[in-house]
N, C-alpha and C. Protein backbone atom coordinates (compact mmCIF):
# COMPACT_ATOMS: atom_id res chain seq x y z
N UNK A 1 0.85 -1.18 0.00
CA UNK A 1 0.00 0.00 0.00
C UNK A 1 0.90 1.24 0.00
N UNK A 2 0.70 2.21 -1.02
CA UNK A 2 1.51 3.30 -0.93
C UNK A 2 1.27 4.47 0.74
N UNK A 3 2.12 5.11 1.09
CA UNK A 3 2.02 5.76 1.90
C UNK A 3 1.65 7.09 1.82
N UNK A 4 0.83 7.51 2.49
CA UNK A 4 0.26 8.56 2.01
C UNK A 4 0.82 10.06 2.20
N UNK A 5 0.11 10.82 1.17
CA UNK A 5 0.84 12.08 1.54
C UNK A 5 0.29 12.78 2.67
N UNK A 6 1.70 13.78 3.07
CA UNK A 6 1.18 14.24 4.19
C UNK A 6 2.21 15.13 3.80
N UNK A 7 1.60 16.75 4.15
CA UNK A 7 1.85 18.33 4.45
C UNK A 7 2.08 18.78 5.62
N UNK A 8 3.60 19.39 5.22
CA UNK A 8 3.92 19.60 6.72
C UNK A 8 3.14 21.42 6.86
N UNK A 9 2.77 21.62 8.32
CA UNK A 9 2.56 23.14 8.50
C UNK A 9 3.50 24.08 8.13
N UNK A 10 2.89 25.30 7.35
CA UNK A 10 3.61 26.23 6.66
C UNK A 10 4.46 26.97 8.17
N UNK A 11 5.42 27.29 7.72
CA UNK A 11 6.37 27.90 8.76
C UNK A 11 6.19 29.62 8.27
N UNK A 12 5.97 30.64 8.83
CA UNK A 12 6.11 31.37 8.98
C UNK A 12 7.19 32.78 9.17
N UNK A 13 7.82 31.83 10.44
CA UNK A 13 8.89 33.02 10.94
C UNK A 13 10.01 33.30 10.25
N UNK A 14 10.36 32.13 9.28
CA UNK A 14 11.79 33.26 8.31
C UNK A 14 10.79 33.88 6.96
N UNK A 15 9.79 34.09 7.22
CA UNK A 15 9.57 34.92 5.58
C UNK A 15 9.66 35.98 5.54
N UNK A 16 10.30 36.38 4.31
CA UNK A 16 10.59 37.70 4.06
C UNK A 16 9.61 38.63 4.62
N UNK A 17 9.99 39.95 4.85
CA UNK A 17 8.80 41.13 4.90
C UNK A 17 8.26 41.21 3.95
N UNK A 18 8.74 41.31 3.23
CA UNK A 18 7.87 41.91 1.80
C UNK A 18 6.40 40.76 0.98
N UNK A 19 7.32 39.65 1.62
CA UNK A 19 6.00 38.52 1.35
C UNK A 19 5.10 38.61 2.27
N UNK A 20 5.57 38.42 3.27
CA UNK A 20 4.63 38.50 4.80
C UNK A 20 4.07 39.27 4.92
N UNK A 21 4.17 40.40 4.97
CA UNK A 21 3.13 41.48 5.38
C UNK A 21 2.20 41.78 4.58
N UNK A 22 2.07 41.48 2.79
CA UNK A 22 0.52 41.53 2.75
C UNK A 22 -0.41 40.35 2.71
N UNK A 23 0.04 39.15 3.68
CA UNK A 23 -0.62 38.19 3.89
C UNK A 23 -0.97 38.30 4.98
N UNK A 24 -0.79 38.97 5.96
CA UNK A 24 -0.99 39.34 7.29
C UNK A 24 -1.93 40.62 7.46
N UNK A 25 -1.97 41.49 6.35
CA UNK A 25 -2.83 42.21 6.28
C UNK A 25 -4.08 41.81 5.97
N UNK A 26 -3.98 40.95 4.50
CA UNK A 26 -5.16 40.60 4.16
C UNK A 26 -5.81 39.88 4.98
N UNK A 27 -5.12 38.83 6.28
CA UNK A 27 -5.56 38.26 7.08
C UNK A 27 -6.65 38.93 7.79
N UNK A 28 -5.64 39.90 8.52
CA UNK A 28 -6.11 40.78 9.29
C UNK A 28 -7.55 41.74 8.95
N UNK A 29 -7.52 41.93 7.71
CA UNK A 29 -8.22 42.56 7.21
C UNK A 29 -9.88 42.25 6.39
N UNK A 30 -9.39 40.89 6.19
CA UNK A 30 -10.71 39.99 6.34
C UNK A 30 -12.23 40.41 6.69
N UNK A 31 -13.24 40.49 6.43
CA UNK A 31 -14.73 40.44 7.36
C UNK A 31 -14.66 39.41 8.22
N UNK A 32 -15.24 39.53 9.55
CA UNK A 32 -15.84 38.02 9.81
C UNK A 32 -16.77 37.52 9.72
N UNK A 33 -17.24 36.91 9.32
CA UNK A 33 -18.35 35.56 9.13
C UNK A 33 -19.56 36.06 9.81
N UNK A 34 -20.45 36.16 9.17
CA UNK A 34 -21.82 36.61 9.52
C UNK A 34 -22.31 35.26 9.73
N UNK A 35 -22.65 34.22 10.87
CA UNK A 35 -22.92 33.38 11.34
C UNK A 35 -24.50 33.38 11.21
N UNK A 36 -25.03 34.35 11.37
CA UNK A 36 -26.57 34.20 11.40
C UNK A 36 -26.79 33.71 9.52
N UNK A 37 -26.36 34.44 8.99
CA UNK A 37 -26.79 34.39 7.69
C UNK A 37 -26.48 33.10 7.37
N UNK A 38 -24.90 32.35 7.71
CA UNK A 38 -24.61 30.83 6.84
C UNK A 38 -25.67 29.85 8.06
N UNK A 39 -26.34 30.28 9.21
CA UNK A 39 -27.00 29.45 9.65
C UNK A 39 -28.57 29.53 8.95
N UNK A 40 -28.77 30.76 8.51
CA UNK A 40 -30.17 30.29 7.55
C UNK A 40 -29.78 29.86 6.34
N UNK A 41 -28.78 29.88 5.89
CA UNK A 41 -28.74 30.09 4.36
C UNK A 41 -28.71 28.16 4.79
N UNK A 42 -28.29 27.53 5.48
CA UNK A 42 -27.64 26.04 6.31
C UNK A 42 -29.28 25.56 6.33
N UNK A 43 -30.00 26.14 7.20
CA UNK A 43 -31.27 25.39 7.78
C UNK A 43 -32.25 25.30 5.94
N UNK A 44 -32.11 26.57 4.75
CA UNK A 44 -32.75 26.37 3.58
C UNK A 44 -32.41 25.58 2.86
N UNK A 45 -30.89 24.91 3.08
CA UNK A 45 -30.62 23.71 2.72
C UNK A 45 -31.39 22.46 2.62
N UNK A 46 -31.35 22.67 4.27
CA UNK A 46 -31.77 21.43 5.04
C UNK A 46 -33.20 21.38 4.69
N UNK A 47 -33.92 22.12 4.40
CA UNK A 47 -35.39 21.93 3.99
C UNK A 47 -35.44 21.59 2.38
N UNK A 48 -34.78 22.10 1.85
CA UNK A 48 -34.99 21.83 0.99
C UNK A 48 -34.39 20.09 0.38
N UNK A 49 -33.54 19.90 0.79
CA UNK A 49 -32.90 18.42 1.23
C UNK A 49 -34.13 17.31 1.60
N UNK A 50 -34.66 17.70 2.47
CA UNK A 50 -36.06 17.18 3.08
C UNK A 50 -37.00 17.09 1.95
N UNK A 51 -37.46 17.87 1.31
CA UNK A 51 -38.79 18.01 0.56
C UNK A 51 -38.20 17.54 -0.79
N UNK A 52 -37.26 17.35 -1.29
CA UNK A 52 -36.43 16.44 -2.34
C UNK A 52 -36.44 14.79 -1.90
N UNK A 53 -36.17 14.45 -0.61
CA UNK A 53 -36.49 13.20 0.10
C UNK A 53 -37.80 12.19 -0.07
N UNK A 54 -38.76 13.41 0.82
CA UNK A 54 -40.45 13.05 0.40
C UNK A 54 -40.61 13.03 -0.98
N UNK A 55 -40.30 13.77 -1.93
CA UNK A 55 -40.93 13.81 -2.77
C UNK A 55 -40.15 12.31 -3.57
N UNK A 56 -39.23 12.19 -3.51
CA UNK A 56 -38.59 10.83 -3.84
C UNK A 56 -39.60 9.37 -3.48
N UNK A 57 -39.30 9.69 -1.89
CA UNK A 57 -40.16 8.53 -1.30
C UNK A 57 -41.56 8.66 -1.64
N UNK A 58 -42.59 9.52 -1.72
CA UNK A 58 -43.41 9.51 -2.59
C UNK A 58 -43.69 9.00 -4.07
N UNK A 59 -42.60 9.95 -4.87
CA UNK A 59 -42.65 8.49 -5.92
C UNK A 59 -42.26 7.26 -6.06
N UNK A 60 -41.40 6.64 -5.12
CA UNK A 60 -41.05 5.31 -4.97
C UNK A 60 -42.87 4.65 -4.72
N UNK A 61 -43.41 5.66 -3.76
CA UNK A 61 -44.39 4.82 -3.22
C UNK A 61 -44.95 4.66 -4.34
N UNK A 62 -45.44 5.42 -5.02
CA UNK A 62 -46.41 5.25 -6.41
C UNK A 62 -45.78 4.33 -7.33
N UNK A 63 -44.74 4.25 -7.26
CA UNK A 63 -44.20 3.42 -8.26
C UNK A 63 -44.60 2.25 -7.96
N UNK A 64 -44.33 1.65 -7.12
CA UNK A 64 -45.05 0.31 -5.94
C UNK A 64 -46.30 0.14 -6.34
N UNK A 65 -46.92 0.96 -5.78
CA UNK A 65 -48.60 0.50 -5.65
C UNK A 65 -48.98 0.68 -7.17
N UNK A 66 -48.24 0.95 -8.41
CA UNK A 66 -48.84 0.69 -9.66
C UNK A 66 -48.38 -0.63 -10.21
N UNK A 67 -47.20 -1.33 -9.57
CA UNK A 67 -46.87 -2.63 -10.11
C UNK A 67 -48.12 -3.66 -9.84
C-alpha cells in the first residue's frame, strides 16, 4: 500500500517582509463571518434536502402501488 501524503505546516517566521506582510494584512483585514446568515442560508438547505427526500419517497411509493 503506498504511503500517504502528508503536508507539513507552513512555517512562517523566516519569511521575508515583503512577502509576509501583505498576507498578514489581508488576514487581518478579512470580514468576519456573519454566522446568522450561513446558519439560515444552512437550515434552507436542510429543507430543501427534506422536501427532495419526500418527494422521492413519494414516488417510490407510487411506483409500488402501480406494479
Amino acid at each position: 500500500m503506498d504511503k500517504p501524503i502528508r503536508y507539513g505546516k507552513p512555517v512562517l517566521t523566516n519569511m521575508p517582509y515583503e512577502i509576509g506582510k501583505p498576507i498578514f494584512d489581508k488576514i487581518l483585514s478579512t470580514p468576519r463571518p456573519d454566522f446568522e446568515k450561513m446558519k439560515a442560508e444552512a437550515e434552507e438547505v436542510e429543507r430543501e434536502l427534506r422536501r427532495v427526500k419526500m418527494e422521492k419517497k413519494a414516488r417510490e411509493a407510487r411506483e409500488q402501488t402501480t406494479k
